[in-house]
N, C-alpha and C. Protein backbone atom coordinates (compact mmCIF):
# COMPACT_ATOMS: atom_id res chain seq x y z
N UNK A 1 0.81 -1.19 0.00
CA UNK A 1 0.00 0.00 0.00
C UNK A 1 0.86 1.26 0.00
N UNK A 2 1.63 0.99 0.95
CA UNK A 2 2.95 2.40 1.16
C UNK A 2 3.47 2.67 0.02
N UNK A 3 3.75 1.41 -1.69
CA UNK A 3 4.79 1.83 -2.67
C UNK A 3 3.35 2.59 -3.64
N UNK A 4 1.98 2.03 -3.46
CA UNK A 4 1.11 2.96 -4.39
C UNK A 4 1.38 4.27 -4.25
N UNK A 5 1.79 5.11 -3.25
CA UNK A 5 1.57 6.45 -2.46
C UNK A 5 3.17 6.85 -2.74
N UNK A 6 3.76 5.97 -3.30
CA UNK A 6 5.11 6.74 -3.32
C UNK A 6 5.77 6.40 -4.47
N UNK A 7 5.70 5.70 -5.30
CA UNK A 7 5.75 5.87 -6.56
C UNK A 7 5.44 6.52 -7.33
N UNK A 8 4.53 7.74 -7.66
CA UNK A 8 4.25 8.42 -8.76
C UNK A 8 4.94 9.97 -7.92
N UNK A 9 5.48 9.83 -6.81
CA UNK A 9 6.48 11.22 -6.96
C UNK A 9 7.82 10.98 -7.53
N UNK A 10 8.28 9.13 -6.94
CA UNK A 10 9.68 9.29 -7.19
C UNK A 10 9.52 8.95 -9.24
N UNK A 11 8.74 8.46 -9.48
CA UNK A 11 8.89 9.37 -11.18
C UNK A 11 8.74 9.79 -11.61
N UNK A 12 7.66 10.70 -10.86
CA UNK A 12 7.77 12.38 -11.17
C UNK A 12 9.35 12.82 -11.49
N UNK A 13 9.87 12.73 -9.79
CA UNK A 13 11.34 13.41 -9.91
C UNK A 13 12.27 12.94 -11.01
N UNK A 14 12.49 11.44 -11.06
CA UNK A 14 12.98 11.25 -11.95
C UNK A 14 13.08 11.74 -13.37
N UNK A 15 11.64 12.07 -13.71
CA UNK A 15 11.43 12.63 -15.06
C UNK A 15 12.26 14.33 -15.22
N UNK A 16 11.63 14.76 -13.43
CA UNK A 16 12.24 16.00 -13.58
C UNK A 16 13.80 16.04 -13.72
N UNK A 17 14.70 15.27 -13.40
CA UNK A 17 16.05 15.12 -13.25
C UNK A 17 16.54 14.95 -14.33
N UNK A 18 15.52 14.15 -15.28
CA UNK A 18 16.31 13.79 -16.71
C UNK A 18 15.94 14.83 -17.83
N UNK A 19 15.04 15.81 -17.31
CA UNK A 19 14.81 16.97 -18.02
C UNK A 19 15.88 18.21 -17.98
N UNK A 20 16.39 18.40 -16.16
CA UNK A 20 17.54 18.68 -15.77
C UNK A 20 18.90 18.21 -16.65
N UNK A 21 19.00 17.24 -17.14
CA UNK A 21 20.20 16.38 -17.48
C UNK A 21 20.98 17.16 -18.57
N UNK A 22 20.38 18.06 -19.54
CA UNK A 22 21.17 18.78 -20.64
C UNK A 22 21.77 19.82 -20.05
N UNK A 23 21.35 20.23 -18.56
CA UNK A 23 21.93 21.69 -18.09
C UNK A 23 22.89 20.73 -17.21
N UNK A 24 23.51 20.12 -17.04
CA UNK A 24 23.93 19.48 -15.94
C UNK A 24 25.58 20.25 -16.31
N UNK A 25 25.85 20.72 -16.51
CA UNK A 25 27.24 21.54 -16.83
C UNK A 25 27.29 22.58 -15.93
N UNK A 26 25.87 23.33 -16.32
CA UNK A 26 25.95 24.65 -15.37
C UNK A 26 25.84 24.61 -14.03
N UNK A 27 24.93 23.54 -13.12
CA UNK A 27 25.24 22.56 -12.09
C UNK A 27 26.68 22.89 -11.58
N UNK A 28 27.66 21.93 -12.30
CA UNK A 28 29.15 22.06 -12.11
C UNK A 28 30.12 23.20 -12.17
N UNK A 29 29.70 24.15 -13.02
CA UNK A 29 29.93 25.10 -12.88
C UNK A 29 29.95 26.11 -12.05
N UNK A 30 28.40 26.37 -11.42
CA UNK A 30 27.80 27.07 -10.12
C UNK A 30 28.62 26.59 -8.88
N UNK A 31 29.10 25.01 -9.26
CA UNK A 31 29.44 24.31 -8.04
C UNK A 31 30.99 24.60 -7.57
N UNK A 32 31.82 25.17 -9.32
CA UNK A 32 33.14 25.39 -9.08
C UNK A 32 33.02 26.83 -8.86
N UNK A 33 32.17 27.93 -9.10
CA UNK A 33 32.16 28.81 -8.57
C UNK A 33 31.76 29.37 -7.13
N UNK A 34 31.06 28.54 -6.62
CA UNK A 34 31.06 28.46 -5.31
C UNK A 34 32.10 28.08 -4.10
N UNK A 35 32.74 27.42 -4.89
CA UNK A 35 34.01 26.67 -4.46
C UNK A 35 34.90 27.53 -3.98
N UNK A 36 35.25 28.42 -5.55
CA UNK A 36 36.24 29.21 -5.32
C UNK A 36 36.13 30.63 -4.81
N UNK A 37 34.98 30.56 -4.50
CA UNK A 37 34.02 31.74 -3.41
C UNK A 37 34.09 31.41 -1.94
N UNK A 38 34.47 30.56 -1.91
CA UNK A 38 34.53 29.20 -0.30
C UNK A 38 35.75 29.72 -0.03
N UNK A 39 36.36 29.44 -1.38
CA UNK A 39 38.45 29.30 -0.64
C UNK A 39 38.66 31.29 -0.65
N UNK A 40 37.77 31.93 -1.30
CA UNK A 40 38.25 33.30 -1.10
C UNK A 40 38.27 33.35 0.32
N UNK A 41 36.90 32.85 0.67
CA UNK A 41 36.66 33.56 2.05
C UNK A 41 36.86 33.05 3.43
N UNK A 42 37.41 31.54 2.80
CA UNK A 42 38.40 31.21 4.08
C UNK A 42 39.64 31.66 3.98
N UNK A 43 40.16 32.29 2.43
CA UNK A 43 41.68 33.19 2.48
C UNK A 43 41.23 34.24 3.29
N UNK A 44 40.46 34.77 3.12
CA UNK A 44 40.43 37.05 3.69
C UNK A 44 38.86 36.55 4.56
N UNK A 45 38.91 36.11 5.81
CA UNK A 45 37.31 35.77 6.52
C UNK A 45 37.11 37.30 7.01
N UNK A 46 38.31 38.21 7.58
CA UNK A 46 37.41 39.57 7.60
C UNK A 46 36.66 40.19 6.60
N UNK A 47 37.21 40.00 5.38
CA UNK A 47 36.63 40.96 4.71
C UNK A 47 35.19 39.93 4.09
N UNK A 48 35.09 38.41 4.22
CA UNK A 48 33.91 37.74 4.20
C UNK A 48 32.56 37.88 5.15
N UNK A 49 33.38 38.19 6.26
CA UNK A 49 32.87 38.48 7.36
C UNK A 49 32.12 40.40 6.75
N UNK A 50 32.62 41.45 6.60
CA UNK A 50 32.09 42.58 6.26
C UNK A 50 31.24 42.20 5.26
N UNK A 51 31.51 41.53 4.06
CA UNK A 51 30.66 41.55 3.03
C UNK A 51 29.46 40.87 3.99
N UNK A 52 29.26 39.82 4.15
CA UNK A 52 28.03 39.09 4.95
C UNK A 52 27.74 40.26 5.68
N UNK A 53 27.83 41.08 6.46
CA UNK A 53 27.28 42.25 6.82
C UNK A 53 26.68 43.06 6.26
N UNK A 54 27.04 43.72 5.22
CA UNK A 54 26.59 44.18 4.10
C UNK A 54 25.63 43.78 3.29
N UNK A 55 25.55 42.83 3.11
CA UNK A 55 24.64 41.75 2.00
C UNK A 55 23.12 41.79 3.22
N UNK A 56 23.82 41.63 4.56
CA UNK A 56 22.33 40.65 5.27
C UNK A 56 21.63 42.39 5.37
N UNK A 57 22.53 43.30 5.37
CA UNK A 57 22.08 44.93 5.78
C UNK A 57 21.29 45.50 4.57
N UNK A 58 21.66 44.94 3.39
CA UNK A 58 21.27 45.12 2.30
C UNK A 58 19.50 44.76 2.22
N UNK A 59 19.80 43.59 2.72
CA UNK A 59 18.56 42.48 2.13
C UNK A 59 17.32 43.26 3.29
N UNK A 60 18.01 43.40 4.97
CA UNK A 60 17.05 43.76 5.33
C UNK A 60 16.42 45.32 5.30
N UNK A 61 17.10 46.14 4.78
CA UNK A 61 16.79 47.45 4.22
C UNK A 61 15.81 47.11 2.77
N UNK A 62 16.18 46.18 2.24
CA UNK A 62 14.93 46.25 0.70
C UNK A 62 13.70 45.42 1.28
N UNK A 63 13.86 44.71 1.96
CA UNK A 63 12.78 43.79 2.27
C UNK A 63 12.25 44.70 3.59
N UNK A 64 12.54 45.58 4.10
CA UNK A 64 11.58 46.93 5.10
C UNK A 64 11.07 47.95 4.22
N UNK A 65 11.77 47.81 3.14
CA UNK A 65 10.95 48.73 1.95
C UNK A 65 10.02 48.24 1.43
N UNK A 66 10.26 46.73 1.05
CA UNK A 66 8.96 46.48 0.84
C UNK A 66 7.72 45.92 1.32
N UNK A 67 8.03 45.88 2.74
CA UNK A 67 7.01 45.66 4.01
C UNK A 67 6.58 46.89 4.14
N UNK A 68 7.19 48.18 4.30
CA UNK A 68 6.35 49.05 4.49
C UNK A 68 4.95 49.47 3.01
N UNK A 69 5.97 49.45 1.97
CA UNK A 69 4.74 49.53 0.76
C UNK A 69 3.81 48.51 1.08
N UNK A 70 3.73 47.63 1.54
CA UNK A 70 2.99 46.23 1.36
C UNK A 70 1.80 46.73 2.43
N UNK A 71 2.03 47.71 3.50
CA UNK A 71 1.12 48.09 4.61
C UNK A 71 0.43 48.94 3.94
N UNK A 72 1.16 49.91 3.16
CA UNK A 72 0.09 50.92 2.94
C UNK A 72 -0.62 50.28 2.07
N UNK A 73 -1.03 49.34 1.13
CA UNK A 73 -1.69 48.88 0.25
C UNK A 73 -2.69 47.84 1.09
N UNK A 74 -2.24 47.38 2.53
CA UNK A 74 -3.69 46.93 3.00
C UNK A 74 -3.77 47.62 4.50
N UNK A 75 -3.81 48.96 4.18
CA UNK A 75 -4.11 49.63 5.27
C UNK A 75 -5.73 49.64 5.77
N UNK A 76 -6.81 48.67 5.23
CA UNK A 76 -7.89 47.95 5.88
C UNK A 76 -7.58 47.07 6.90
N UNK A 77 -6.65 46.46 6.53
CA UNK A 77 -5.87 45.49 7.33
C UNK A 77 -5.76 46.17 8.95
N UNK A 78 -6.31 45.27 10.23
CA UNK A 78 -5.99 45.39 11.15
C UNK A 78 -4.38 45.34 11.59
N UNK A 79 -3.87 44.70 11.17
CA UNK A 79 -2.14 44.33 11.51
C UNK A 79 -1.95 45.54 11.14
N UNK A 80 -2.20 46.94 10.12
CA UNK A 80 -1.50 47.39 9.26
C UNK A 80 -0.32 48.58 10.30
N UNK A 81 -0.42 48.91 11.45
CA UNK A 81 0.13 49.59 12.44
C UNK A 81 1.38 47.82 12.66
N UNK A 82 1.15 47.26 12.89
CA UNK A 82 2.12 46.58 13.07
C UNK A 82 3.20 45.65 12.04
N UNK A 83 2.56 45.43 10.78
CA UNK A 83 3.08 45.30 9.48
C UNK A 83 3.75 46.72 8.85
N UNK A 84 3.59 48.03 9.35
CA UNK A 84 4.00 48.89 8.94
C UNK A 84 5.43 48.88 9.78
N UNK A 85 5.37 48.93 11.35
CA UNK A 85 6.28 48.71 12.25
C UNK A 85 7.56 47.81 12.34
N UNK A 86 6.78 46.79 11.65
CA UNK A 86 7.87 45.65 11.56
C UNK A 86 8.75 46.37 10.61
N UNK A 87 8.32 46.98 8.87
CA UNK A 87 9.10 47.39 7.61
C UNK A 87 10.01 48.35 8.45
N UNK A 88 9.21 49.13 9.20
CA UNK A 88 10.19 50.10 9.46
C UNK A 88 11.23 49.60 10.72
N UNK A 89 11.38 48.80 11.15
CA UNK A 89 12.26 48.34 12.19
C UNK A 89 13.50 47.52 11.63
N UNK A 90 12.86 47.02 9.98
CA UNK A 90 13.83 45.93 9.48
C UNK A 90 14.78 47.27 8.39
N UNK A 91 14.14 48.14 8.16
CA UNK A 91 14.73 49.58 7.31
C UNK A 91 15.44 50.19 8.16
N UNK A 92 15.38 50.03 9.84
CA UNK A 92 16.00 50.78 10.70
C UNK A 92 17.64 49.75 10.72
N UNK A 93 17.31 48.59 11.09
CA UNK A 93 18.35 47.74 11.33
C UNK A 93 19.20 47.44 9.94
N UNK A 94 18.50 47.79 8.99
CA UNK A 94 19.45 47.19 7.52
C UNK A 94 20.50 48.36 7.65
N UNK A 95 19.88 49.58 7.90
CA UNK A 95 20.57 50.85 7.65
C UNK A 95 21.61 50.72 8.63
N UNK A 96 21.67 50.31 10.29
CA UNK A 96 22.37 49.99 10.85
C UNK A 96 23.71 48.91 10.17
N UNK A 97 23.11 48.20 9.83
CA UNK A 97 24.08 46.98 9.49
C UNK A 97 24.93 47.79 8.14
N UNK A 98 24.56 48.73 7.53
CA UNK A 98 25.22 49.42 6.38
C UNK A 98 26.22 50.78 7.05
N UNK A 99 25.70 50.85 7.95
CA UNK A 99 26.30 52.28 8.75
C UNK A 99 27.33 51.71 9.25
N UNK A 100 27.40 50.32 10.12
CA UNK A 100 28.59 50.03 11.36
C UNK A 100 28.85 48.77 10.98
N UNK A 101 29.30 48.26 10.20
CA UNK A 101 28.89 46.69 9.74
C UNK A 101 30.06 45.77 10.76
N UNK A 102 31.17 46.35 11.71
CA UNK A 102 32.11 45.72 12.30
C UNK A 102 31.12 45.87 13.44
N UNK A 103 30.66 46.50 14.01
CA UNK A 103 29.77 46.57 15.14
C UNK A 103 28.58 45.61 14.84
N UNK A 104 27.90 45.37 13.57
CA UNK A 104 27.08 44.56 13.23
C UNK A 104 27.47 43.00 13.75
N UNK A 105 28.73 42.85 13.15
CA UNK A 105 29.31 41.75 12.94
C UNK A 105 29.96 41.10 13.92
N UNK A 106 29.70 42.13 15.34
CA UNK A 106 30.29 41.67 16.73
C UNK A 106 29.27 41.48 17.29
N UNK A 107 27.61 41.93 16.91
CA UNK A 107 26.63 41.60 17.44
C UNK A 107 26.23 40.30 17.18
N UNK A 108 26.63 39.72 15.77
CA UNK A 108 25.73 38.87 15.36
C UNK A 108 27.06 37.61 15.57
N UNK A 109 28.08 37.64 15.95
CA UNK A 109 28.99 36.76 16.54
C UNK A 109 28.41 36.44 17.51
N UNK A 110 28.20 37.14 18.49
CA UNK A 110 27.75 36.83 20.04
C UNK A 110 26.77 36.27 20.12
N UNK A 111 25.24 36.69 19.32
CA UNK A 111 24.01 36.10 19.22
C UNK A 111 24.80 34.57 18.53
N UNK A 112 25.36 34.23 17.61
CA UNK A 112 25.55 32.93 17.29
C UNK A 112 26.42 32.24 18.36
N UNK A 113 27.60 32.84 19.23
CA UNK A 113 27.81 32.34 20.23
C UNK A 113 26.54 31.56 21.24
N UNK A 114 25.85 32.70 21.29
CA UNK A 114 24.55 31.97 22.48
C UNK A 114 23.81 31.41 22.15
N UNK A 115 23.43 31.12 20.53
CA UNK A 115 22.78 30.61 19.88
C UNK A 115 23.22 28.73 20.01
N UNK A 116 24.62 28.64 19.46
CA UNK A 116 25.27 27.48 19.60
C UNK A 116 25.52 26.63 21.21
N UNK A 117 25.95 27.80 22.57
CA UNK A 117 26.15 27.06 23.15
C UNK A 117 24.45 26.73 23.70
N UNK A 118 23.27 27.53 23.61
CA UNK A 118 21.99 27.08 24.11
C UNK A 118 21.57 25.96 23.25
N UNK A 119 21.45 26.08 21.83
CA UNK A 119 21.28 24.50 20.75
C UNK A 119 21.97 23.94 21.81
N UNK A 120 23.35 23.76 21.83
CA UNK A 120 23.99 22.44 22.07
C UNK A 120 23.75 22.11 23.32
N UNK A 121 23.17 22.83 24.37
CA UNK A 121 22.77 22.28 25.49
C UNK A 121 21.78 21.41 25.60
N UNK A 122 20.52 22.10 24.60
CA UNK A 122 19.07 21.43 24.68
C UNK A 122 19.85 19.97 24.00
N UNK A 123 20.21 19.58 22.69
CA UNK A 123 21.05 18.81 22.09
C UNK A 123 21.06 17.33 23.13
N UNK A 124 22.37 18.18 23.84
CA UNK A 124 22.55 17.18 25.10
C UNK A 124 21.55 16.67 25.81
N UNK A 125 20.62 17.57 27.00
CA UNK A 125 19.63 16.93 27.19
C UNK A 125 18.62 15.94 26.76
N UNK A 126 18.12 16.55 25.64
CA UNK A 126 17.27 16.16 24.74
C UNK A 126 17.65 14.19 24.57
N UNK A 127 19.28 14.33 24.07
CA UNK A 127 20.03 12.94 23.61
C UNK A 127 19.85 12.42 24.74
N UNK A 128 20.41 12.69 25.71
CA UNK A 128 20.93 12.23 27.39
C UNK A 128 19.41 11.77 28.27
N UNK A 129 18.23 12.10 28.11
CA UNK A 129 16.74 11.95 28.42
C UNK A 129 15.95 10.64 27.37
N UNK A 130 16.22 11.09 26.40
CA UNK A 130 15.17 10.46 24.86
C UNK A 130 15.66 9.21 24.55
N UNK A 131 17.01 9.10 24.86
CA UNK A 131 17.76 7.80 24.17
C UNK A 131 17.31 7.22 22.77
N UNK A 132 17.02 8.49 21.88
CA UNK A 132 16.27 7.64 20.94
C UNK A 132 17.37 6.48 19.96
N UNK A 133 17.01 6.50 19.06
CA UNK A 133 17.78 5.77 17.84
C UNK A 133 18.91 6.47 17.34
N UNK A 134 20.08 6.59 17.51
CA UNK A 134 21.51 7.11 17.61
C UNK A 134 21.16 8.09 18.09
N UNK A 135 20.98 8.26 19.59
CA UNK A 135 21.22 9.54 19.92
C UNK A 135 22.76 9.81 20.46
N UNK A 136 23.73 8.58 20.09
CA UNK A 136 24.79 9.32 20.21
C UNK A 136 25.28 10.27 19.38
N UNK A 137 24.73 10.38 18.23
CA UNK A 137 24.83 11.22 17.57
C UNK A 137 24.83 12.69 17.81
N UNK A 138 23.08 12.58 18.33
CA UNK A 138 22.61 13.69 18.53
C UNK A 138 23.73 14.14 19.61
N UNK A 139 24.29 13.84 20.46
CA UNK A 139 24.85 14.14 22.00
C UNK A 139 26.44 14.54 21.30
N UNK A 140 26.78 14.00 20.88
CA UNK A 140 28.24 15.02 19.60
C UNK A 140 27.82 16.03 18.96
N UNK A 141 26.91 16.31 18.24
CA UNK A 141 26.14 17.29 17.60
C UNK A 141 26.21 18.40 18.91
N UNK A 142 25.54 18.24 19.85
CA UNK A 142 25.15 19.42 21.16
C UNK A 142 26.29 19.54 21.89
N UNK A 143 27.63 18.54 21.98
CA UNK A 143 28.61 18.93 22.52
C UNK A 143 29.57 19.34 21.58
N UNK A 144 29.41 19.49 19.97
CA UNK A 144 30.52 20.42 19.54
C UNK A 144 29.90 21.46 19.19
N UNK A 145 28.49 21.56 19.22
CA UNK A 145 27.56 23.27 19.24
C UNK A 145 28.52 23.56 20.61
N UNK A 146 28.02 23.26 21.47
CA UNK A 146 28.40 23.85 22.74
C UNK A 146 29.68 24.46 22.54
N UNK A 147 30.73 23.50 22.44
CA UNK A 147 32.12 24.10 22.50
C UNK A 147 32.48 25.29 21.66
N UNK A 148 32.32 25.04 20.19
CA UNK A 148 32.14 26.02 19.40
C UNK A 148 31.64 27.54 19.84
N UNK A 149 30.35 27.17 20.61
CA UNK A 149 29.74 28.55 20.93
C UNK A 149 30.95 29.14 21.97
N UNK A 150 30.86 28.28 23.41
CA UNK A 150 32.00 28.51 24.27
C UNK A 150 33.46 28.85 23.53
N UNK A 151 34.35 28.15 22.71
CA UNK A 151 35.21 28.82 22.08
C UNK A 151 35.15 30.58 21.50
N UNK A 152 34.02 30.41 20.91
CA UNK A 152 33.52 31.91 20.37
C UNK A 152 33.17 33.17 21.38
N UNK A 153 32.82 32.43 21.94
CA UNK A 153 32.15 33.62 23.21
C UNK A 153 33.83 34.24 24.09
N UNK A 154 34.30 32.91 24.51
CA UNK A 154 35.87 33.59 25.23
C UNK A 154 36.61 34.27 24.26
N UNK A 155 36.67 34.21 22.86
CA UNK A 155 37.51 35.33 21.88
C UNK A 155 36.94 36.30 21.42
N UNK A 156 35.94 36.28 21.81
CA UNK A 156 34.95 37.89 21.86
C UNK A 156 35.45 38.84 22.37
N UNK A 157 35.55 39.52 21.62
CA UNK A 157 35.03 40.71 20.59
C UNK A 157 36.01 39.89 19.17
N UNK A 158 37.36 39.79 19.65
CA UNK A 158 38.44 39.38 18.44
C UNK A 158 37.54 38.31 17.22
N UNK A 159 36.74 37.46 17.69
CA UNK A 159 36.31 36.35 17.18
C UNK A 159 35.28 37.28 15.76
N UNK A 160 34.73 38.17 16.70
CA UNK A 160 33.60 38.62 15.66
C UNK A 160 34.38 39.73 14.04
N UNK A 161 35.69 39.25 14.06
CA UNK A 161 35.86 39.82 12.57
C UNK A 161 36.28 38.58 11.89
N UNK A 162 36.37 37.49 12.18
CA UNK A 162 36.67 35.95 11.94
C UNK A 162 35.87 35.23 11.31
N UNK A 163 34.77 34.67 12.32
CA UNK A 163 33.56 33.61 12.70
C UNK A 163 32.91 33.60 11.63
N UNK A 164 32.22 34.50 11.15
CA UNK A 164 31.19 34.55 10.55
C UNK A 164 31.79 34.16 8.76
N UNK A 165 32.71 35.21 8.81
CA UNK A 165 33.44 34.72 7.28
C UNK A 165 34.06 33.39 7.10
N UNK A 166 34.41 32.74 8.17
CA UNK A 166 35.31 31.39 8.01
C UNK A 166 33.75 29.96 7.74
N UNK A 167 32.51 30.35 8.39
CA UNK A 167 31.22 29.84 8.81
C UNK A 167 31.03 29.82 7.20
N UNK A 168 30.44 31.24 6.25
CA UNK A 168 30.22 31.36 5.06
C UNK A 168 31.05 30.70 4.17
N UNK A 169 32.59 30.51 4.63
CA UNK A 169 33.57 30.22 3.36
C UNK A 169 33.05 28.66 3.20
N UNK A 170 33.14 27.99 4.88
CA UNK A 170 32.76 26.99 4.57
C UNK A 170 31.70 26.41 3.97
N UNK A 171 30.72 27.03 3.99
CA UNK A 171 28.87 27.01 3.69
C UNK A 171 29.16 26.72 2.38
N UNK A 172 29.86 27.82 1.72
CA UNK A 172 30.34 28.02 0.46
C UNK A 172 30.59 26.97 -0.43
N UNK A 173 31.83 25.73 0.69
CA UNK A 173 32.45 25.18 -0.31
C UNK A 173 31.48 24.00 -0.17
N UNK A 174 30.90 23.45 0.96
CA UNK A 174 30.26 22.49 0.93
C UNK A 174 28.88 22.68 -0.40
N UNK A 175 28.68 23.52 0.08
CA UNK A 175 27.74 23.87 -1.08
C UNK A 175 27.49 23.78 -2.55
N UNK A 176 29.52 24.36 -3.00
CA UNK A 176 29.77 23.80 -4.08
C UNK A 176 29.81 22.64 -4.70
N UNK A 177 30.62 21.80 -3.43
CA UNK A 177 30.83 20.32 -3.88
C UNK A 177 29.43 19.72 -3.88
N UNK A 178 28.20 20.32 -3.58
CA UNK A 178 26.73 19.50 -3.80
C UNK A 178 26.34 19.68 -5.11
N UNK A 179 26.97 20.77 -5.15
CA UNK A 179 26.45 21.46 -6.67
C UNK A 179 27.00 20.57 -8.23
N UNK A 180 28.30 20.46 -7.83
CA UNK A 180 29.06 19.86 -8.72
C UNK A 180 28.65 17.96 -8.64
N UNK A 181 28.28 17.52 -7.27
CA UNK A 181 27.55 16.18 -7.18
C UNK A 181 26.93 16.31 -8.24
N UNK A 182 25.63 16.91 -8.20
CA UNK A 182 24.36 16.80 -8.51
C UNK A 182 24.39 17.13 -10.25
N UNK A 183 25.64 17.70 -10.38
CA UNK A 183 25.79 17.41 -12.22
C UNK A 183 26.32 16.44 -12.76
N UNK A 184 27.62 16.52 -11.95
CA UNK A 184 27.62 14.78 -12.31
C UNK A 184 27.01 13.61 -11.93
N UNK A 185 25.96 13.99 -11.12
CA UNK A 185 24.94 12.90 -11.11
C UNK A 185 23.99 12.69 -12.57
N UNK A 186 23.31 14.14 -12.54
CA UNK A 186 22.66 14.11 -13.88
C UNK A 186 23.30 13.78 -15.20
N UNK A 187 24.63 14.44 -15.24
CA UNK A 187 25.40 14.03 -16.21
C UNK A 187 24.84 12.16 -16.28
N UNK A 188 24.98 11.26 -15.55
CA UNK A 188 25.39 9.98 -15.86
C UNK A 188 24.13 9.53 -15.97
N UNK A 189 22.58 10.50 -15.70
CA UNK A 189 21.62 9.74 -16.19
C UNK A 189 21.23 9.25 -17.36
N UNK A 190 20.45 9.02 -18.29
CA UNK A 190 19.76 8.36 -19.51
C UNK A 190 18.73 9.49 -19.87
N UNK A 191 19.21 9.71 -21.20
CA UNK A 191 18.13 10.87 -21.76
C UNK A 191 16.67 10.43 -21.38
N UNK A 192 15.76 11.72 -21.27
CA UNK A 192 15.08 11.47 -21.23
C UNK A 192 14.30 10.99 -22.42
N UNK A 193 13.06 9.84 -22.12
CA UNK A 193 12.62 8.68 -22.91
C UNK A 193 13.42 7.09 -22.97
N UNK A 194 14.28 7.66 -22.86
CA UNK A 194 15.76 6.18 -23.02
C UNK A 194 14.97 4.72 -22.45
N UNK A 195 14.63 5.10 -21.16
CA UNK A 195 13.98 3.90 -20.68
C UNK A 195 12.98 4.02 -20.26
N UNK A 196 11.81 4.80 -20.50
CA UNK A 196 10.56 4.83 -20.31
C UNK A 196 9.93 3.94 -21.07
N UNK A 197 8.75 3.27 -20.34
CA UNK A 197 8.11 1.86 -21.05
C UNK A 197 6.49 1.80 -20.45
């Protein structure tokens, strides 16, 4: 009963993958450019670290611009005092993050400091209580959040021109190498029709 209900997505996807299969270059491509976007920014993590400041200051200054337009157009709207509030709080903070972006970037170190060592606490518990099905896993997972955060938090302030760019470089490269998988995956499929029957 379970393969009726799950068979007509996985050849859905399939179909979609082998439709994918002629672009499968640009895949690899995206994937070596990401790559070498990875190794920039584990070479220079301050200045990865500023750009990610910039970019997130960016995004939330256009996206408070367009929360606030978005209020005045349903100013019927009960929320519209607080949908207006929010645009303008995320237009207040983008502009911040564009004004001081090393001050940005020592804020948002610390929040990921407390961020990591609180994950990795619940982590622990959670593993250490539940015993589920590898929760040794889970219990490495919450004790290298933890440390990580704890590492970060004692090189604070120094940490926050570092962290964040060395975090992205890596994001980066892993990212790439999925990218570049997933073409040479498609690469090695069968045109589409090949074995449809």
């Amino acid at each position: 009963m379970s393969t009726t209900y799950e068979r007509p997505p996985v050849i859905e996807l399939q179909h979609e993958l082998r439709a994918l299969r002629g672009n499968w270059l640009w895949f690899v491509l995206l994937g070596a450019a990401l790559i070498v976007l990875g190794c920039i920014a584990l070479g220079a993590p301050l200045i990865a670290t500023l750009a990610t400041a910039v970019v997130i200051g960016t995004l939330l200054f256009v996206s408070g611009v367009a929360e606030s337009i978005g209020a005045f157009w349903s100013r019927g709207w009960s929320g519209f005092f607080l949908h207006l509030l929010s645009g303008l709080l995320s237009i207040i903070v983008g502009l911040l993050f564009l004004r001081a972006p090393v001050d940005a970037v020592l804020a948002l170190t610390l929040l990921l400091a407390c961020l990591l060592m609180v994950g990795g606490i619940f982590k622990i518990v959670a593993a250490l209580n539940y015993r589920f099905a590898l929760w040794g896993w889970q219990l490495a997972s919450g004790v290298i959040d933890l440390m990580l955060g704890v590492l970060i938090w004692l090189e604070w302030p120094a940490s926050g021109l570092w962290v964040i760019g060395l975090f992205v470089g890596i994001s980066l490269l892993f990212r790439g190498f999925n990218w570049i998988a997933l073409g040479l995956a498609l690469r090695t499929l069968p045109p589409s029709g090949a074995d449809e029957s």
